[in-house]
C-alpha atoms as a PDB file:
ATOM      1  CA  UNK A   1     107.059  69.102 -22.061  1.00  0.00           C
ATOM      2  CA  UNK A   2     104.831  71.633 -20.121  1.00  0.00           C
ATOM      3  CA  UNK A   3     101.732  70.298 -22.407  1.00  0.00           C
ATOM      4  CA  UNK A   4     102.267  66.548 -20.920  1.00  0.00           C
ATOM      5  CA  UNK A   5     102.575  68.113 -17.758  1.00  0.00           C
ATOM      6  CA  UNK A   6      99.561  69.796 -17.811  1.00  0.00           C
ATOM      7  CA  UNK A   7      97.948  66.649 -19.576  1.00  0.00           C
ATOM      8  CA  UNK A   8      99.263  65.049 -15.820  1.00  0.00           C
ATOM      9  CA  UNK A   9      97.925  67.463 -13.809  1.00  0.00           C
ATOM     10  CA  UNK A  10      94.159  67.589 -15.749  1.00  0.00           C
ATOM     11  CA  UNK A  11      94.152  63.249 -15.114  1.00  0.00           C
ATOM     12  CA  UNK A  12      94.744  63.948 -11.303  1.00  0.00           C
ATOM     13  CA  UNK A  13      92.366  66.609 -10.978  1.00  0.00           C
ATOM     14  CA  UNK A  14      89.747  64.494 -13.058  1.00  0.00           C
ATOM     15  CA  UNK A  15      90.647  61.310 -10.510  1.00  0.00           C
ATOM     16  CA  UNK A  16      89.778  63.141  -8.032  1.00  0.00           C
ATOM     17  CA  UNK A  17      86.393  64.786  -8.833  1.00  0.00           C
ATOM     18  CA  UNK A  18      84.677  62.317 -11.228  1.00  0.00           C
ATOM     19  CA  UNK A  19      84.315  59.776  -8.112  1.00  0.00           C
ATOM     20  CA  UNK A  20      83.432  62.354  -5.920  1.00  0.00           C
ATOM     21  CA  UNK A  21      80.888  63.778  -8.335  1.00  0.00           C
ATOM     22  CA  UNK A  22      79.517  59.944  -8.736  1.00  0.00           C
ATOM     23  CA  UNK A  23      79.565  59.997  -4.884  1.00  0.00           C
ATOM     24  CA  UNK A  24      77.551  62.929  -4.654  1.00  0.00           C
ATOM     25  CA  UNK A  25      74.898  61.910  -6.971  1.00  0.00           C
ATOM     26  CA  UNK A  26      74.119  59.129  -5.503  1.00  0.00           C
ATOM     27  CA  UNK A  27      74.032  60.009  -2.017  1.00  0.00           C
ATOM     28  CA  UNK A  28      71.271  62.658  -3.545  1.00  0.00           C
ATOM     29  CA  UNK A  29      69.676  59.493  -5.266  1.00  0.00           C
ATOM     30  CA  UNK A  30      69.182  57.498  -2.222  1.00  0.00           C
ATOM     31  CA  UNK A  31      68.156  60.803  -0.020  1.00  0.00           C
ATOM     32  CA  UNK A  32      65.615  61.554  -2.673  1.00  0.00           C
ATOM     33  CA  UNK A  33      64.090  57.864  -2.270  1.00  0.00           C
ATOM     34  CA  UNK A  34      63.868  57.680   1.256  1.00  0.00           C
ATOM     35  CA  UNK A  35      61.516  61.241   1.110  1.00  0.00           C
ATOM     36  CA  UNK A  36      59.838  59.649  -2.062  1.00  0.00           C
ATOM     37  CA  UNK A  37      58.791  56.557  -0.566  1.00  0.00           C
ATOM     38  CA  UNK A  38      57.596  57.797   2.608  1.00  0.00           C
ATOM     39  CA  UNK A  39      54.049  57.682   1.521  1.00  0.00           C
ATOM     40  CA  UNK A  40      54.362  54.151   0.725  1.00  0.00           C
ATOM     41  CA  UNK A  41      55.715  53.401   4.246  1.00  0.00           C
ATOM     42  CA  UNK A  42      52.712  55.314   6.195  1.00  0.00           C
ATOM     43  CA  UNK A  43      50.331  53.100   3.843  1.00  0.00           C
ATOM     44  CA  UNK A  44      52.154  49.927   5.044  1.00  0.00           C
ATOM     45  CA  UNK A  45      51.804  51.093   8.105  1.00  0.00           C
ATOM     46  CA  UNK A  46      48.277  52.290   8.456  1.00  0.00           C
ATOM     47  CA  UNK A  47      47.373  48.487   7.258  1.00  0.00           C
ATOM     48  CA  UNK A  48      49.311  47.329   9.753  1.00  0.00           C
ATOM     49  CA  UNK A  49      48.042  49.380  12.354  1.00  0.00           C
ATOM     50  CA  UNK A  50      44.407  48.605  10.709  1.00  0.00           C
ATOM     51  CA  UNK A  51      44.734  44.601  10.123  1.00  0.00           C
ATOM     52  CA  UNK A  52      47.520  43.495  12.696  1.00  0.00           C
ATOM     53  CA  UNK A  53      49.080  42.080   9.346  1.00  0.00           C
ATOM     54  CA  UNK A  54      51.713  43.289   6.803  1.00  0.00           C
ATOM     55  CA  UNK A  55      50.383  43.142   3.008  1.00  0.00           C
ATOM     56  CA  UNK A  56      51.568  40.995   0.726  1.00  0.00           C
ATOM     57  CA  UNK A  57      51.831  42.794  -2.571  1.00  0.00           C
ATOM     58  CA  UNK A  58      50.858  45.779  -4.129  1.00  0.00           C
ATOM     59  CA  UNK A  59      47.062  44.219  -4.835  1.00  0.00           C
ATOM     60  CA  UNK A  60      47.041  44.520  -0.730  1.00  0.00           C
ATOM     61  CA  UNK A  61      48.353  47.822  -0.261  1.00  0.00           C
ATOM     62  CA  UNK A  62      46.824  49.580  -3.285  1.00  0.00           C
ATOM     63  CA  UNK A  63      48.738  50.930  -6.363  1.00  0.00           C
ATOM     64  CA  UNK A  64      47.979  54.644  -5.709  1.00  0.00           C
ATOM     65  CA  UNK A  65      51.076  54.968  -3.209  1.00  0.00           C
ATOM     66  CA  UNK A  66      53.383  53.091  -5.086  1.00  0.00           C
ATOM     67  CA  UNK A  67      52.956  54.468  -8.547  1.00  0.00           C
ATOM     68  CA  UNK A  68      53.240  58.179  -6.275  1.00  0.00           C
ATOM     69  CA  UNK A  69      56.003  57.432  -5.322  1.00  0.00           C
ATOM     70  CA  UNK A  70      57.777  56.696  -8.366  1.00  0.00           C
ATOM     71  CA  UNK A  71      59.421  59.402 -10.055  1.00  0.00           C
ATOM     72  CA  UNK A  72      62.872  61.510  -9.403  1.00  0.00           C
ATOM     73  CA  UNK A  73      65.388  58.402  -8.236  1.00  0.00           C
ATOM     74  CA  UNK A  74      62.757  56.031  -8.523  1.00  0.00           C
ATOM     75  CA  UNK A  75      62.630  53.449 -10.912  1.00  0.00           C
ATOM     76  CA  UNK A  76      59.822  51.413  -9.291  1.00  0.00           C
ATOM     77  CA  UNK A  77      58.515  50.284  -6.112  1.00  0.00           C
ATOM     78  CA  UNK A  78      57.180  47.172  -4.904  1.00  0.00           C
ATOM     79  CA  UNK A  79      56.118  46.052  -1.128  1.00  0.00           C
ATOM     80  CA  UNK A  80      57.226  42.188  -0.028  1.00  0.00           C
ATOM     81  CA  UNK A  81      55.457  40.829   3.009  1.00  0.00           C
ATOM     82  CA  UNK A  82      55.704  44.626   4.120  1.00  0.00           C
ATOM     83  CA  UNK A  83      59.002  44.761   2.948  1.00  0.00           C
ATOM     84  CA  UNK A  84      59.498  47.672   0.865  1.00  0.00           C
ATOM     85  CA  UNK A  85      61.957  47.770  -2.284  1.00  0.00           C
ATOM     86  CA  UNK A  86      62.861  50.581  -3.714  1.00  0.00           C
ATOM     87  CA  UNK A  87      64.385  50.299  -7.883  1.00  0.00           C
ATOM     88  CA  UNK A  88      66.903  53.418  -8.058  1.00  0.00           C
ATOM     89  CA  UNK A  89      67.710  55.285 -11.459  1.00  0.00           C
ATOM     90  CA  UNK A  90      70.580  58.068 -11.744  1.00  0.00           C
ATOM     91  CA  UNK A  91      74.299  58.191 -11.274  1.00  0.00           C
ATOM     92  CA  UNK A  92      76.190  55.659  -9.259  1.00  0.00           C
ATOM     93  CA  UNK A  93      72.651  53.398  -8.282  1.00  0.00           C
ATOM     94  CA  UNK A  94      71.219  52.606 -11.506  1.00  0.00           C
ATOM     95  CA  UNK A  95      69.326  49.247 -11.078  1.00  0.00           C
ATOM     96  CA  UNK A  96      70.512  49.012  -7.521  1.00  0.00           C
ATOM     97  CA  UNK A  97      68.096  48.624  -4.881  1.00  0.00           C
ATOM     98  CA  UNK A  98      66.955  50.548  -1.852  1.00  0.00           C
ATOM     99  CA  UNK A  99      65.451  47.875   0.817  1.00  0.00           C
ATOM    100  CA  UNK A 100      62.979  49.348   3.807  1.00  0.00           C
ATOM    101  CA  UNK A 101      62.239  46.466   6.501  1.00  0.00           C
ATOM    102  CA  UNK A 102      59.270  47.645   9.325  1.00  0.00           C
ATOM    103  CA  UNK A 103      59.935  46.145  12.598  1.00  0.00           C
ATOM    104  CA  UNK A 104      57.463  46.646  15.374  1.00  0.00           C
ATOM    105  CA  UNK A 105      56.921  46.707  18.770  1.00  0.00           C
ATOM    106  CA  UNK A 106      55.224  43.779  19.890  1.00  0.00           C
ATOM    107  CA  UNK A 107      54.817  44.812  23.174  1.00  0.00           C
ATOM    108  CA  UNK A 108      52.682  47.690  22.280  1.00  0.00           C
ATOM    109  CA  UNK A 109      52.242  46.613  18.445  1.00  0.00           C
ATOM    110  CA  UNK A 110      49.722  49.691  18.262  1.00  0.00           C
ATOM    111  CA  UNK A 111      52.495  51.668  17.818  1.00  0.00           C
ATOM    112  CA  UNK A 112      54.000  53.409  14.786  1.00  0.00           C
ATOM    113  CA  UNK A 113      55.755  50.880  12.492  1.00  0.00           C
ATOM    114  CA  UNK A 114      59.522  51.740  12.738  1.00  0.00           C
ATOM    115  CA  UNK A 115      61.820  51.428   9.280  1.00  0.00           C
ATOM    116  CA  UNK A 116      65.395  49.689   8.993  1.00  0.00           C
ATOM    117  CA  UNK A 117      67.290  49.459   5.714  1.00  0.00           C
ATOM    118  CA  UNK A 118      68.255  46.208   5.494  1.00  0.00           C
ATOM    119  CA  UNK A 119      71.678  45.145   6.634  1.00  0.00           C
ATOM    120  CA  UNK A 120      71.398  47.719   9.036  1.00  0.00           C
ATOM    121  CA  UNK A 121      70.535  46.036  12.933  1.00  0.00           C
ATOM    122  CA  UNK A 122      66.964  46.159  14.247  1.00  0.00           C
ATOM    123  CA  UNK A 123      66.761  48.919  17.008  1.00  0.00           C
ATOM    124  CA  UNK A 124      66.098  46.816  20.512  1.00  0.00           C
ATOM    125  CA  UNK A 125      63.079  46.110  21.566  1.00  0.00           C
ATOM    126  CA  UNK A 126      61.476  46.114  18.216  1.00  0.00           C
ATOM    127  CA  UNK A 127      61.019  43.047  16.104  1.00  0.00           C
ATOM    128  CA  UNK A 128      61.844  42.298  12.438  1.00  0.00           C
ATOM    129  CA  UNK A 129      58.107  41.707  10.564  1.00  0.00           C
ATOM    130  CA  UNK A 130      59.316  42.086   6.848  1.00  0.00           C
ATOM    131  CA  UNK A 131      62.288  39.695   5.335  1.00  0.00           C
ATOM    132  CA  UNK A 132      65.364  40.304   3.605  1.00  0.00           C
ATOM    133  CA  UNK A 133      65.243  40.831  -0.225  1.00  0.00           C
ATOM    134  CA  UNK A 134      67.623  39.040  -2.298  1.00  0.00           C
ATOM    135  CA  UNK A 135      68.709  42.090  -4.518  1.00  0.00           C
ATOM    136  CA  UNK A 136      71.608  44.091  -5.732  1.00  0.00           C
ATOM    137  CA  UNK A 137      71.850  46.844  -3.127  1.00  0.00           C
ATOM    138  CA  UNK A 138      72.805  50.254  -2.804  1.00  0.00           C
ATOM    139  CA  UNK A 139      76.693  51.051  -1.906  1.00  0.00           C
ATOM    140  CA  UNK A 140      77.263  51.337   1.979  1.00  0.00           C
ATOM    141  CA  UNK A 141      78.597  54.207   1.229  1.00  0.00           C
ATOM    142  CA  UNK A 142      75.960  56.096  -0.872  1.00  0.00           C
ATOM    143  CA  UNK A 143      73.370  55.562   2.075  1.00  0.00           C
ATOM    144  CA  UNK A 144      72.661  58.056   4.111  1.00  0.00           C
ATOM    145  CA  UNK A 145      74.003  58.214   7.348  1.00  0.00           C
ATOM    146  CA  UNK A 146      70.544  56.689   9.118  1.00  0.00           C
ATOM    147  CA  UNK A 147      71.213  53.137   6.994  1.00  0.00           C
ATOM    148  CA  UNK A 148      74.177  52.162   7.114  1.00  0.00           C
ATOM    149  CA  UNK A 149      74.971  48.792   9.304  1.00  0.00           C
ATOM    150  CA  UNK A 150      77.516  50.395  11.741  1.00  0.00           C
ATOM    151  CA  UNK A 151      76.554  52.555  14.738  1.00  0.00           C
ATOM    152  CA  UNK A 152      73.182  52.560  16.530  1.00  0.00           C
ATOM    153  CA  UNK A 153      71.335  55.224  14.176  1.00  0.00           C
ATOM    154  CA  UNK A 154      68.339  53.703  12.811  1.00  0.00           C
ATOM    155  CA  UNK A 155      65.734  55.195   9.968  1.00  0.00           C
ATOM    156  CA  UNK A 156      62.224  55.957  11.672  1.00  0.00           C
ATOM    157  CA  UNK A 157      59.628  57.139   9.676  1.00  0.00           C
ATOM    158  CA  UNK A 158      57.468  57.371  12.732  1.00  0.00           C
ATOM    159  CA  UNK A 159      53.348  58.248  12.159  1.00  0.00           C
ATOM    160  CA  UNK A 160      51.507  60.340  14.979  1.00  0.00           C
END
């Protein structure tokens, strides 16, 4: 009897912590992408700022930020129309993906590029450039705090 009910007690305490330990991991995951791939948004951004155009593809943009960027969380990297999406690898986001959309200021479009996750609202007075990608996203819930789709934070990766 007091083995079953220690058998009882070890599932709770195991229902408990393996989702929070998956929770964990990939809230680490995505936080480790969004520092990872910060070189590839400043290079999407410094052709903006250069061309007055987003790049296409990685033949645009130049492999040398995207293969630097791969590593740690990150499975591989590609850049849409500026658009940049971002293949995780670890616990909880395996094959998920991590979407970055730049929106600008068209007012004063030399300006830093600003960076929205997609789902999450563009910040007003900036304007959407790069489109949504058609991919199996991250969990709301394993973003950090900056994209997620409710409240009025927004992700900036702002240049000087």
């Amino acid at each position: 009897m007091e083995g079953m009910i220690l058998l009882a007690v070890v599932g709770v305490v195991l229902a408990i912590v393996i989702p929070a330990f998956v929770s964990f991991k990939a809230r680490g995951a995505t936080q480790d992408a969004l520092k990872r791939v910060t070189p590839v948004s400043e290079a999407v951004s410094g052709y903006f700022l250069r061309t007055g155009k987003m790049p296409e593809d990685k033949a645009e943009l130049g492999e040398a930020q995207l293969r630097a960027a791969q590593g740690g969380s990150i499975k591989a990297v590609k850049v849409v129309g500026g658009t940049i999406v971002v293949e995780l690898t670890g616990l909880g986001v395996n094959g998920k993906f991590l979407v970055l959309r730049p929106t600008v200021n068209l007012a004063k479009p030399t300006r830093p590029l600003r960076w929205v996750c997609q789902g999450t609202p563009v910040p007003s007075g900036w304007d959407l450039i790069g489109g949504d990608q058609i991919v199996d996203q991250v969990e709301q819930e394993y973003l950090p705090q900056s994209c997620r789709s409710s409240g009025e934070r927004h992700l900036q990766i702002v240049l000087t």
